[in-house]
C-alpha atoms as a PDB file:
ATOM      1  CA  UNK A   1     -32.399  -6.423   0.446  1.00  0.00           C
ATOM      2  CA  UNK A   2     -35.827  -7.011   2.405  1.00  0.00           C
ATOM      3  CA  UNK A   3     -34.752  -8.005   6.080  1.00  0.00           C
ATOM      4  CA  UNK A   4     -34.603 -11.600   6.835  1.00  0.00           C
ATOM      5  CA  UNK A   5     -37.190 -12.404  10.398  1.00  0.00           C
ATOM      6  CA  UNK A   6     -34.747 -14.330  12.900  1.00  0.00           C
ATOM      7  CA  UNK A   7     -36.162 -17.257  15.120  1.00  0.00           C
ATOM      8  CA  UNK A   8     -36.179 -16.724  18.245  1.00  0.00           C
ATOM      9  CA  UNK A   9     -33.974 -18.627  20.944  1.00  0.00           C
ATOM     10  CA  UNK A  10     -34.823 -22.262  21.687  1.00  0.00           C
ATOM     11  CA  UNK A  11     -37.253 -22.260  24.634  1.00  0.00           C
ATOM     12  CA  UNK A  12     -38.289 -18.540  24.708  1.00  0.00           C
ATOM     13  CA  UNK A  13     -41.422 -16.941  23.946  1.00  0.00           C
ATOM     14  CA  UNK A  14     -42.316 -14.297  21.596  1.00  0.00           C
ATOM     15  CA  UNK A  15     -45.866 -12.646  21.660  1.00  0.00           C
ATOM     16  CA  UNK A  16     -47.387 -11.912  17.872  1.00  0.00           C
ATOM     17  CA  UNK A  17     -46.765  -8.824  16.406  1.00  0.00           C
ATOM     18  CA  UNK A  18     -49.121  -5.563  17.170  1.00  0.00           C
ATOM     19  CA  UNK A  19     -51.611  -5.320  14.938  1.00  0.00           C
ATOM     20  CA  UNK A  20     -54.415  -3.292  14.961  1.00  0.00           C
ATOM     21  CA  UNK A  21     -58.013  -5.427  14.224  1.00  0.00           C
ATOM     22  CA  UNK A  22     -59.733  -5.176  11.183  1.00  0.00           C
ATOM     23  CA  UNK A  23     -62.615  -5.965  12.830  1.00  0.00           C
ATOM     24  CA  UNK A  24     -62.757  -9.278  11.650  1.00  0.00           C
ATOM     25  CA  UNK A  25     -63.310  -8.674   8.090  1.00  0.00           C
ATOM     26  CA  UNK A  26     -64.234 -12.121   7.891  1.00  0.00           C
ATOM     27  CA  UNK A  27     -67.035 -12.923  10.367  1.00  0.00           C
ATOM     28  CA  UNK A  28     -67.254 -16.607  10.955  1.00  0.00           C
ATOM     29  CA  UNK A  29     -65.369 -17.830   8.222  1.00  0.00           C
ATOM     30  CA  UNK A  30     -62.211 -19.769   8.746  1.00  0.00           C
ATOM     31  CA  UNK A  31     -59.193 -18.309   6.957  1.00  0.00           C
ATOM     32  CA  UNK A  32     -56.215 -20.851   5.936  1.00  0.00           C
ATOM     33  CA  UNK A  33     -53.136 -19.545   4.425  1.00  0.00           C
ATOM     34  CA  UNK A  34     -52.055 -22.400   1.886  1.00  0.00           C
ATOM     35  CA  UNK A  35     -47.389 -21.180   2.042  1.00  0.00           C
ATOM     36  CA  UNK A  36     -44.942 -22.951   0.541  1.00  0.00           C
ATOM     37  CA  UNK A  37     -41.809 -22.858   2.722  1.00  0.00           C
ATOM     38  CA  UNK A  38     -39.773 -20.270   0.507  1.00  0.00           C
ATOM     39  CA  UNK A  39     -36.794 -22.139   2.281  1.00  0.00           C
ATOM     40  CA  UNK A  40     -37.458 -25.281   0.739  1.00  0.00           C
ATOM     41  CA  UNK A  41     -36.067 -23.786  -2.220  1.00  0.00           C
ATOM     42  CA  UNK A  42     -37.351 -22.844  -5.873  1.00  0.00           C
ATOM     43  CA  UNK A  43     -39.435 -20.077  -4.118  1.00  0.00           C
ATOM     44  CA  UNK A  44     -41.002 -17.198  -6.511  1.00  0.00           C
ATOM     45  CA  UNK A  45     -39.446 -19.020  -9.534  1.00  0.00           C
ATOM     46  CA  UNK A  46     -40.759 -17.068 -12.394  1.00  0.00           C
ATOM     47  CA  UNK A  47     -39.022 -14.177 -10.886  1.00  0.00           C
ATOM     48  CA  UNK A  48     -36.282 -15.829 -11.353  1.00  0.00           C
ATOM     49  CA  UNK A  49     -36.624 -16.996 -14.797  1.00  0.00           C
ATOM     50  CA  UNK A  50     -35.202 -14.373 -17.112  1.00  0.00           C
ATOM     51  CA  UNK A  51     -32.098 -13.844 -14.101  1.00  0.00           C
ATOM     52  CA  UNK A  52     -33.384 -10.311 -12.699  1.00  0.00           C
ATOM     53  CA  UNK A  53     -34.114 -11.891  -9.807  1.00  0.00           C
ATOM     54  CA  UNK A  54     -31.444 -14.498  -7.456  1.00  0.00           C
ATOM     55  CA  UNK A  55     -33.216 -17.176  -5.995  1.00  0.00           C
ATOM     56  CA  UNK A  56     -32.058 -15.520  -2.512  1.00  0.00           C
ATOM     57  CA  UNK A  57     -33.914 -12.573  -3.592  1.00  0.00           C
ATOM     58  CA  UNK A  58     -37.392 -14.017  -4.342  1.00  0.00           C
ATOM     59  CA  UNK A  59     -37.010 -16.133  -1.430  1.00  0.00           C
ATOM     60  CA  UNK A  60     -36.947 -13.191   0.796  1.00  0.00           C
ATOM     61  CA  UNK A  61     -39.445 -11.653  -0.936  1.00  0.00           C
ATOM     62  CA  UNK A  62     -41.739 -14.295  -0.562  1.00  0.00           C
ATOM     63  CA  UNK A  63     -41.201 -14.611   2.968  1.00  0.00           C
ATOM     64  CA  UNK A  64     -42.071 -10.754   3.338  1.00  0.00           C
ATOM     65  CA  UNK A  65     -45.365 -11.052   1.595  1.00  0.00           C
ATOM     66  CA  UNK A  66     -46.526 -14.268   3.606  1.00  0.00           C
ATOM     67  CA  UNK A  67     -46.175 -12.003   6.784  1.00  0.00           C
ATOM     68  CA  UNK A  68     -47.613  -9.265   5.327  1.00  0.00           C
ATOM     69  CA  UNK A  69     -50.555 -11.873   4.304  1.00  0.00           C
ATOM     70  CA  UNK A  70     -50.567 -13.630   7.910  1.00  0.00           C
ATOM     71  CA  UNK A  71     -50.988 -10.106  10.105  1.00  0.00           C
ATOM     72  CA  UNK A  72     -53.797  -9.063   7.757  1.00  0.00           C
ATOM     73  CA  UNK A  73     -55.356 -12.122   7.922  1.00  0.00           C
ATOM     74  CA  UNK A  74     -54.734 -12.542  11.849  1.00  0.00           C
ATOM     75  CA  UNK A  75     -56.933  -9.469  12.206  1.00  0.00           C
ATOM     76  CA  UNK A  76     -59.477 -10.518   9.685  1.00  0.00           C
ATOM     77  CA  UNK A  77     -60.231 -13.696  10.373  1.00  0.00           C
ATOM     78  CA  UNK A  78     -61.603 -15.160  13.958  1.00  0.00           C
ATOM     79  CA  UNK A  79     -59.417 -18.322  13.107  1.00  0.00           C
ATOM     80  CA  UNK A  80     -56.680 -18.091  10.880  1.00  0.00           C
ATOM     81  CA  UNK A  81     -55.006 -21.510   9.780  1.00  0.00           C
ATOM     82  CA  UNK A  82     -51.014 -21.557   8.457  1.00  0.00           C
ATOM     83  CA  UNK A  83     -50.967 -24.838   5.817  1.00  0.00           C
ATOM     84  CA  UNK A  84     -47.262 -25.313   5.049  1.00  0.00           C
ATOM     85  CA  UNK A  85     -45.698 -27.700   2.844  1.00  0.00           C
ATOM     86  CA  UNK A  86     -43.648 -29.068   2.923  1.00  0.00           C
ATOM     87  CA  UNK A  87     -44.950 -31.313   6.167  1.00  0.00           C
ATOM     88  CA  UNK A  88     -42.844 -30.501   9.631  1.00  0.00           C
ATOM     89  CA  UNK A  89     -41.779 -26.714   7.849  1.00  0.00           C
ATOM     90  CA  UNK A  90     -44.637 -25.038   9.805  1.00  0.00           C
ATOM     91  CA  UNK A  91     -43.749 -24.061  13.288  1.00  0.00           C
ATOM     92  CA  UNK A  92     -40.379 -23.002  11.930  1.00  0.00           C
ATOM     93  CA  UNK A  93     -41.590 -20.918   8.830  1.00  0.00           C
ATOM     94  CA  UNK A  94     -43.952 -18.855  11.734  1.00  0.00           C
ATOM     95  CA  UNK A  95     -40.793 -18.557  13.349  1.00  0.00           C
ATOM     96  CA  UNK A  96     -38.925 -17.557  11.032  1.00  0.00           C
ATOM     97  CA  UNK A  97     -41.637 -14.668   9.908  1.00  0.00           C
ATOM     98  CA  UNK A  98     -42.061 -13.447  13.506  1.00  0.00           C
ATOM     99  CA  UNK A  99     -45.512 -14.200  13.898  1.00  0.00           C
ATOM    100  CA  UNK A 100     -45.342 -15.060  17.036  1.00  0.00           C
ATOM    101  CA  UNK A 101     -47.968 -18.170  17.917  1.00  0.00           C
ATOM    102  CA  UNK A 102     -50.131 -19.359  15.535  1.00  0.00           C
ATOM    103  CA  UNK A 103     -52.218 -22.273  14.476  1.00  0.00           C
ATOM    104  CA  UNK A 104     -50.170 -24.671  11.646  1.00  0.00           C
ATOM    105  CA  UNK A 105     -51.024 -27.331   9.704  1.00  0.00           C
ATOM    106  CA  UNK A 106     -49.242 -29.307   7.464  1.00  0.00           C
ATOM    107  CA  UNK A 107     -50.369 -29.965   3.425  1.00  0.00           C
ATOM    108  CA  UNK A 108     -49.259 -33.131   3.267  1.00  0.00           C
ATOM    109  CA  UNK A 109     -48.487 -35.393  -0.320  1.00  0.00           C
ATOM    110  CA  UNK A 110     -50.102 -34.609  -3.611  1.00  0.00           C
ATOM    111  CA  UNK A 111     -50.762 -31.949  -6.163  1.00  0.00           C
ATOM    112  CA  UNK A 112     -52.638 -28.870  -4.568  1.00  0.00           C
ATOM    113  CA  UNK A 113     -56.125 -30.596  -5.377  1.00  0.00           C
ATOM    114  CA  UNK A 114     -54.952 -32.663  -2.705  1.00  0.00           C
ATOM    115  CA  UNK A 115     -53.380 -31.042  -0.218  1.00  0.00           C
ATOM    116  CA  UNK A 116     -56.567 -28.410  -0.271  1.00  0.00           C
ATOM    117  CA  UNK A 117     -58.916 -31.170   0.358  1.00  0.00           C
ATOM    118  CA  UNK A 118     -56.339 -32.612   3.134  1.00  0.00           C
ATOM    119  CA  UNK A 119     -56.456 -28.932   4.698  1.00  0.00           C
ATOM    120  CA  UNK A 120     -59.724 -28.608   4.335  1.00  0.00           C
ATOM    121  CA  UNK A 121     -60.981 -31.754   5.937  1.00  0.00           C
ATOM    122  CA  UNK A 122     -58.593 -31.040   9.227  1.00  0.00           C
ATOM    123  CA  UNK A 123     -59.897 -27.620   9.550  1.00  0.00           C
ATOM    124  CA  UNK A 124     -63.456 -28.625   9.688  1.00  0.00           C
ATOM    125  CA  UNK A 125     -65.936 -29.758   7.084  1.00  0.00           C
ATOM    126  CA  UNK A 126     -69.455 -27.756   8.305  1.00  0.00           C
ATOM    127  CA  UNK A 127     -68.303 -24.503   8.630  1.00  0.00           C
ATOM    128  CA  UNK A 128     -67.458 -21.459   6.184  1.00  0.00           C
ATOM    129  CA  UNK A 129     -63.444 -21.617   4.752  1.00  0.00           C
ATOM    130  CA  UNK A 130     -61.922 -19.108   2.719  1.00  0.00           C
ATOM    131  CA  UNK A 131     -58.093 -20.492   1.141  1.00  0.00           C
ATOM    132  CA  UNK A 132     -55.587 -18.088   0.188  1.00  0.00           C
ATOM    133  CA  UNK A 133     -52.208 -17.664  -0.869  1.00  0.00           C
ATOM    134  CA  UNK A 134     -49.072 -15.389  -0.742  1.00  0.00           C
ATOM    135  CA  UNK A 135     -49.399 -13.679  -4.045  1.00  0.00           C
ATOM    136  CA  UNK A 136     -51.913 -11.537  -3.540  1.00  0.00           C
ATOM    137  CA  UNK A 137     -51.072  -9.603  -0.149  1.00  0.00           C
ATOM    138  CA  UNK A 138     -52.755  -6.054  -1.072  1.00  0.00           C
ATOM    139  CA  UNK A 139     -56.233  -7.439  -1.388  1.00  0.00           C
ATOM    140  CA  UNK A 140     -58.468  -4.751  -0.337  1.00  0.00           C
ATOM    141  CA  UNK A 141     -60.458  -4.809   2.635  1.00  0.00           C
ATOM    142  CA  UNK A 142     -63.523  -4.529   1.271  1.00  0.00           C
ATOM    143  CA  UNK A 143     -62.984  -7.544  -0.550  1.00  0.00           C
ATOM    144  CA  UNK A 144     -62.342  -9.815   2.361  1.00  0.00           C
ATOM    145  CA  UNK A 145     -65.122  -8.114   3.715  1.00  0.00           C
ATOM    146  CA  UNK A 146     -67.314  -9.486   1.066  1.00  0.00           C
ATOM    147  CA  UNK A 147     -66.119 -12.910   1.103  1.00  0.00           C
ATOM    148  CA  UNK A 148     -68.928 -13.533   4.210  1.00  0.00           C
ATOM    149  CA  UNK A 149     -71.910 -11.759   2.243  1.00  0.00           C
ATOM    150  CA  UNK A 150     -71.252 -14.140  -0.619  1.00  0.00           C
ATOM    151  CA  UNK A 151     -71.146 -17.072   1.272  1.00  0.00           C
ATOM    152  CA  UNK A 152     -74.606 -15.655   2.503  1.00  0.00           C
ATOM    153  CA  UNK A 153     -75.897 -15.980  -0.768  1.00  0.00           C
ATOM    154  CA  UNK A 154     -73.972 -18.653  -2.629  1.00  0.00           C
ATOM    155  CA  UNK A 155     -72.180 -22.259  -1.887  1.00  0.00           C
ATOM    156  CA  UNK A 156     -69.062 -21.238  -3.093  1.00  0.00           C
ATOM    157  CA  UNK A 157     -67.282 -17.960  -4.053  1.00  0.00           C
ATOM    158  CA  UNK A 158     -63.950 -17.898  -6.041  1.00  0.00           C
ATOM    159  CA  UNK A 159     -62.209 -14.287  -6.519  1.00  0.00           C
ATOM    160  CA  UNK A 160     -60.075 -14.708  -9.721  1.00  0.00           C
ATOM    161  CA  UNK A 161     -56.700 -13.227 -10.942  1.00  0.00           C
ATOM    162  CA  UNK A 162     -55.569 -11.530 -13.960  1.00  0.00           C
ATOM    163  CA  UNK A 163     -53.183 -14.530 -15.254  1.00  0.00           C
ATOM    164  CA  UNK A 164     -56.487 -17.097 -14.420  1.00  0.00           C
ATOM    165  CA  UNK A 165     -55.506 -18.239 -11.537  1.00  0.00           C
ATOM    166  CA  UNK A 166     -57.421 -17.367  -8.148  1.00  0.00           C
ATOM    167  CA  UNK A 167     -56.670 -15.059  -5.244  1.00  0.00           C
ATOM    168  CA  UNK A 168     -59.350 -16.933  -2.633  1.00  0.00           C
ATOM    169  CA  UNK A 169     -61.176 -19.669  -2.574  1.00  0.00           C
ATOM    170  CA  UNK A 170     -64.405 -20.104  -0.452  1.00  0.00           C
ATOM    171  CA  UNK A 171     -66.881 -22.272   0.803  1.00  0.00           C
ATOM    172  CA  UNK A 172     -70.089 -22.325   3.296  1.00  0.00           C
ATOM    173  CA  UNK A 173     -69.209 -26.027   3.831  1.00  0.00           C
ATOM    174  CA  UNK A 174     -66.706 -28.809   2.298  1.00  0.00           C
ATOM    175  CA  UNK A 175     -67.116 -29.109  -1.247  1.00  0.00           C
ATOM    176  CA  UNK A 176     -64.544 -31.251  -2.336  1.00  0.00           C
ATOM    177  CA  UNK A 177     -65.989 -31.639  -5.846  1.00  0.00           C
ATOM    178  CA  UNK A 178     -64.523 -27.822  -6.795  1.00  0.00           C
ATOM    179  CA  UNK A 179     -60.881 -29.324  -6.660  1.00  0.00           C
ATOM    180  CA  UNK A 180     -61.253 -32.461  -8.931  1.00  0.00           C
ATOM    181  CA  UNK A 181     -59.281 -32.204 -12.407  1.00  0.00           C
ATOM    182  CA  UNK A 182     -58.096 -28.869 -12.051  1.00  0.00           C
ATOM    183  CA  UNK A 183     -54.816 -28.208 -14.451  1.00  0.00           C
ATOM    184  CA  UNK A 184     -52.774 -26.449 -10.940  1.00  0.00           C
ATOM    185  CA  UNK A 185     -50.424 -23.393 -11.910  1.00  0.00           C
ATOM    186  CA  UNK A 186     -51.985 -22.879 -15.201  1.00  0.00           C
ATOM    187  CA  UNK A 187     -54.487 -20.179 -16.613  1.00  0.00           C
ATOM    188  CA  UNK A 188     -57.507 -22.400 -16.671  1.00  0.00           C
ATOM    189  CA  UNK A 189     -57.799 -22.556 -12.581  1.00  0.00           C
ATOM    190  CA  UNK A 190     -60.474 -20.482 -12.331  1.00  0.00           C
ATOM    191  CA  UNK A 191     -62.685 -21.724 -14.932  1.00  0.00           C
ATOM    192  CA  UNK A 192     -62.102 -25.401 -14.288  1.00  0.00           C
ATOM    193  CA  UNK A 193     -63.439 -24.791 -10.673  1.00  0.00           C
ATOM    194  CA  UNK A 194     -66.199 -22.295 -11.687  1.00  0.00           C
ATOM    195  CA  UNK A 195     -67.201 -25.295 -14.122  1.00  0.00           C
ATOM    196  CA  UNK A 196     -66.338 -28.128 -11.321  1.00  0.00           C
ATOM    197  CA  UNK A 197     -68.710 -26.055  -8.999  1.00  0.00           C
ATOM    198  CA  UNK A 198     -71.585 -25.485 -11.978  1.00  0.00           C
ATOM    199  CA  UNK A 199     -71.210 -29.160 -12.582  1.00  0.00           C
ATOM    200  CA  UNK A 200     -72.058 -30.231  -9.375  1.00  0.00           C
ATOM    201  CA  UNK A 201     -75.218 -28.051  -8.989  1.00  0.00           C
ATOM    202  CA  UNK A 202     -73.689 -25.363  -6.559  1.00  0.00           C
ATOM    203  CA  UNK A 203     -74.362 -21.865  -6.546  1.00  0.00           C
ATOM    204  CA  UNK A 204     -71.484 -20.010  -7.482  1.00  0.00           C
ATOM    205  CA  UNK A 205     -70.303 -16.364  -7.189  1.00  0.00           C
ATOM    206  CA  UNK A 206     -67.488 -14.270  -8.454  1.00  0.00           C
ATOM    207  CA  UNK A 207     -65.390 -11.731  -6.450  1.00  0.00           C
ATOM    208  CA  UNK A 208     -63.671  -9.237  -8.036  1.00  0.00           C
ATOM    209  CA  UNK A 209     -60.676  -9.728  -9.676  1.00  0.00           C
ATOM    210  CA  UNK A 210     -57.340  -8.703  -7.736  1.00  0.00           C
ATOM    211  CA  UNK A 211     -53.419  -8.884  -8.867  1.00  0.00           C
ATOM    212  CA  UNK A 212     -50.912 -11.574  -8.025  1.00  0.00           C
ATOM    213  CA  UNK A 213     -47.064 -11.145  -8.038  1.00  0.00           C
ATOM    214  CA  UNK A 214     -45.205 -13.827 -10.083  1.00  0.00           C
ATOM    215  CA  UNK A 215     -43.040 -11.467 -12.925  1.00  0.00           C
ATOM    216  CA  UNK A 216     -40.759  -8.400 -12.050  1.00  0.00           C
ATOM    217  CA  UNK A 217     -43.563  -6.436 -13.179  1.00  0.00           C
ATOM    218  CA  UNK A 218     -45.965  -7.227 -10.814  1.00  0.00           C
ATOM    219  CA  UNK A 219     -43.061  -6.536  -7.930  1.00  0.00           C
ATOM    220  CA  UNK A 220     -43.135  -3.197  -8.925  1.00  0.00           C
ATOM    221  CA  UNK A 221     -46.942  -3.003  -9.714  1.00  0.00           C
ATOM    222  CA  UNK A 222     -46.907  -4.336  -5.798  1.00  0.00           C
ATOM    223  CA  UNK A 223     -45.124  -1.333  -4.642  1.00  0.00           C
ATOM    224  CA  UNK A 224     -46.936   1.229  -6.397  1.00  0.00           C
ATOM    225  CA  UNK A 225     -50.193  -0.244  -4.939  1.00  0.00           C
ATOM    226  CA  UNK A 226     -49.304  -0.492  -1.877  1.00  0.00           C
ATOM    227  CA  UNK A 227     -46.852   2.440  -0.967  1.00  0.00           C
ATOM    228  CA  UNK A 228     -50.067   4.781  -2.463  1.00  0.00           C
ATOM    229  CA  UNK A 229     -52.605   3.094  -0.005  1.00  0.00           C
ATOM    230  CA  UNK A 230     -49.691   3.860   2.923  1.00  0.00           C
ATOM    231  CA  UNK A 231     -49.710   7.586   1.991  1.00  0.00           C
ATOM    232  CA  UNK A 232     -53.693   9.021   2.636  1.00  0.00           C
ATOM    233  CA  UNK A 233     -55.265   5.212   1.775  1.00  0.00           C
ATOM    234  CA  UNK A 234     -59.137   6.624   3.421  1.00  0.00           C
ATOM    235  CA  UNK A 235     -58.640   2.542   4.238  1.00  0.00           C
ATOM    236  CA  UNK A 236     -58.952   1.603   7.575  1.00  0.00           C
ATOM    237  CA  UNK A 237     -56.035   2.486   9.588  1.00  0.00           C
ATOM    238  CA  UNK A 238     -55.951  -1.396  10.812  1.00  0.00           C
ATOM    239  CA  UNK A 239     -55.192  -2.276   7.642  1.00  0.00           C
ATOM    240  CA  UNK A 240     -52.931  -0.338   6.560  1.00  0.00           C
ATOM    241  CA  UNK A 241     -50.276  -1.026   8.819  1.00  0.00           C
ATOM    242  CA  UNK A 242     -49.229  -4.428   7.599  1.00  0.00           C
ATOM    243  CA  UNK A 243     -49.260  -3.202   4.153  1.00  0.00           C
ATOM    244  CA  UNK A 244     -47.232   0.042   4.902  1.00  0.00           C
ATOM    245  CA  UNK A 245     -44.806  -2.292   6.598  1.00  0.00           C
ATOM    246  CA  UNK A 246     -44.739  -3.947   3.091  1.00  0.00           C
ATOM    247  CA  UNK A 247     -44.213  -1.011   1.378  1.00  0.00           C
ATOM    248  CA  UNK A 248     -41.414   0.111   3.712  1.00  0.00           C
ATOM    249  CA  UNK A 249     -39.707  -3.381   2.312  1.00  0.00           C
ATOM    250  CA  UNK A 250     -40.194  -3.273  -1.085  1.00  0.00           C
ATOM    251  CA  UNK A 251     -38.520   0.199  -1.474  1.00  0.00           C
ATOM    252  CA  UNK A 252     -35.675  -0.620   0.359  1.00  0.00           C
ATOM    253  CA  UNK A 253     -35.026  -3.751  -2.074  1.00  0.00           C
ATOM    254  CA  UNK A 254     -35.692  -1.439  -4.800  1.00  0.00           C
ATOM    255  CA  UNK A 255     -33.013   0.944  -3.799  1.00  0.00           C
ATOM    256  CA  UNK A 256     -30.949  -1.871  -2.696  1.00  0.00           C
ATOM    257  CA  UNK A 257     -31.069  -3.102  -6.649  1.00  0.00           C
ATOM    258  CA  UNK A 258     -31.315   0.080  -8.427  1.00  0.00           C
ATOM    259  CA  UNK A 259     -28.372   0.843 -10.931  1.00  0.00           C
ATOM    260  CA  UNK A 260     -25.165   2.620  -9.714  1.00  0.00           C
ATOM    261  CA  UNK A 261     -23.269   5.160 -12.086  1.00  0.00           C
ATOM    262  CA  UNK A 262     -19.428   4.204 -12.520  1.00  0.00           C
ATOM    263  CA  UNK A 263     -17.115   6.187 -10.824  1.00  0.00           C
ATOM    264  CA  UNK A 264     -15.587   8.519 -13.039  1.00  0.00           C
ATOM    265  CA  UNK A 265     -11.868   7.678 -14.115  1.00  0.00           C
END
C-alpha cells in the first residue's frame, strides 16, 4: 500500500516539505494545479474498471501523485495555485498530502470548461498561467522549462497526451475562448482547443507530448519512468527528489500487490 499523509493536529503548524528548487522552471508564469479531492470518492476510476484496482487503492494513489505534482511544481513555479473541487476540500486535501502551507482555491460548479475559466479569472487575467493536472507527475524538466519560451513566442501553448487529452495548458493572458465546447474527458480535448484557439485568431504552439496514468498499464509505465530517472537521471538533482520519493511508493504498492505462492500442503 502507498502510505496515507496524516493531518496534522488542530491548531499546529507544519512547515512544507524540503525541497530542493528547480530554479523556477517556470519564470513568471503562474502554475495552478486543477485536483479533484481523491476523498470525495470515484478517484482514478478507470483503474478501477476491470477490478485490478479497489477504489481505496487508486485513491491513495492519486493522492501520492498530486504531492508528487505539488513539490515539483512548488519549486518550479514562483506562484503555485491548488484548485480543488469539490469547493471547501482544499485546505484539508493540502493537509492531508503534507504540503505544508499553500495557496488554495476552490473550482467551484460546472463542467471543467467552467471551473478553468472560474480559476483562471481568480488567479489573475494579465499575466502568464500554465493549468495542470495529477496524471502526468513525471513531466520532464525541460518541458516545464519550455512552457515560458513558448509563451514568448505564442498566445497559447497546449502540451498534449497520448489518449488526446492534455498534460498543460497555457496562456500569456486570459483566453477564455480556448475552453468553449470542448467534449471534457474524451480524446478530442486537444484538438477542440487547438481549433478553439485557431478559431479565435491566436497563435498557438505545441509541447511535446508526455504520458498520463489512467489504466494499470500506465501505473506500471509510471514506475519504470520514474524509478530509471531516480537511479543516474543526469536530471537536475532538484528534481529528482520528488519523483524518487514517487518511485519509492509505487514499488512498495507493487510488492504490496504482487502474487503470493500457496503454501505447500
Amino acid at each position: 500500500m502507498l502510505p496515507y499523509f496524516p493531518s496534522r493536529r488542530p491548531g499546529t503548524a507544519r512547515a512544507a516539505p524540503k525541497t530542493t528548487t528547480m530554479s523556477h522552471l517556470l519564470g513568471d508564469v503562474t502554475a495552478v494545479l486543477m485536483a479533484k479531492d481523491p476523498a470525495a470518492g470515484a478517484a482514478k476510476t478507470r483503474l478501477t474498471a476491470d477490478g485490478t484496482w479497489s477504489a481505496a487503492d487508486a485513491r491513495i494513489l492519486a493522492e501520492a501523485m498530486l504531492r508528487c505534482v505539488i513539490l515539483r511544481l512548488r519549486g518550479a513555479a514562483a506562484r503555485l495555485v491548488l484548485a480543488v473541487t469539490p469547493d471547501g476540500e482544499a485546505e484539508r486535501l493540502a493537509d492531508r498530502l503534507g504540503v505544508g502551507r499553500i495557496e488554495v482555491l476552490d473550482q467551484g460548479a460546472g463542467d471543467l470548461g467552467r471551473r478553468l475559466d472560474r480559476v483562471w479569472r481568480q488567479v489573475g487575467i494579465d499575466g502568464p498561467v500554465a493549468f495542470f493536472g495529477g496524471d502526468s507527475p513525471d513531466v520532464p524538466a525541460h518541458m516545464l522549462a519550455g512552457i515560458p519560451c513558448a509563451l514568448e513566442r505564442c498566445d497559447v501553448a497546449v502540451g498534449p497526451t497520448r489518449d488526446g487529452g492534455y498534460w498543460t495548458l497555457a496562456a500569456a493572458r486570459y483566453r477564455p475562448e480556448v475552453l468553449l465546447d470542448i467534449d471534457w474527458g474524451s480524446t478530442h480535448v486537444y484538438d477542440q482547443t487547438r481549433r478553439n484557439a485557431t478559431k479565435a485568431g491566436l497563435v498557438v504552439e505545441t509541447l511535446p507530448v508526455w504520458h498520463d496514468v489512467d489504466h494499470p498499464a500506465d501505473v506500471e509505465a509510471l514506475r519504470q519512468r520514474v524509478r530509471a530517472l531516480g537511479h543516474g537521471s543526469k536530471g537536475p538533482p532538484s528534481d529528482t527528489d520528488p519523483l524518487q520519493w514517487m518511485a519509492e511508493q509505487l514499488d512498495k504498492f507493487r510488492l504490496s500487490n504482487e502474487p503470493r505462492e500457496s503454501a505447500p500442503s
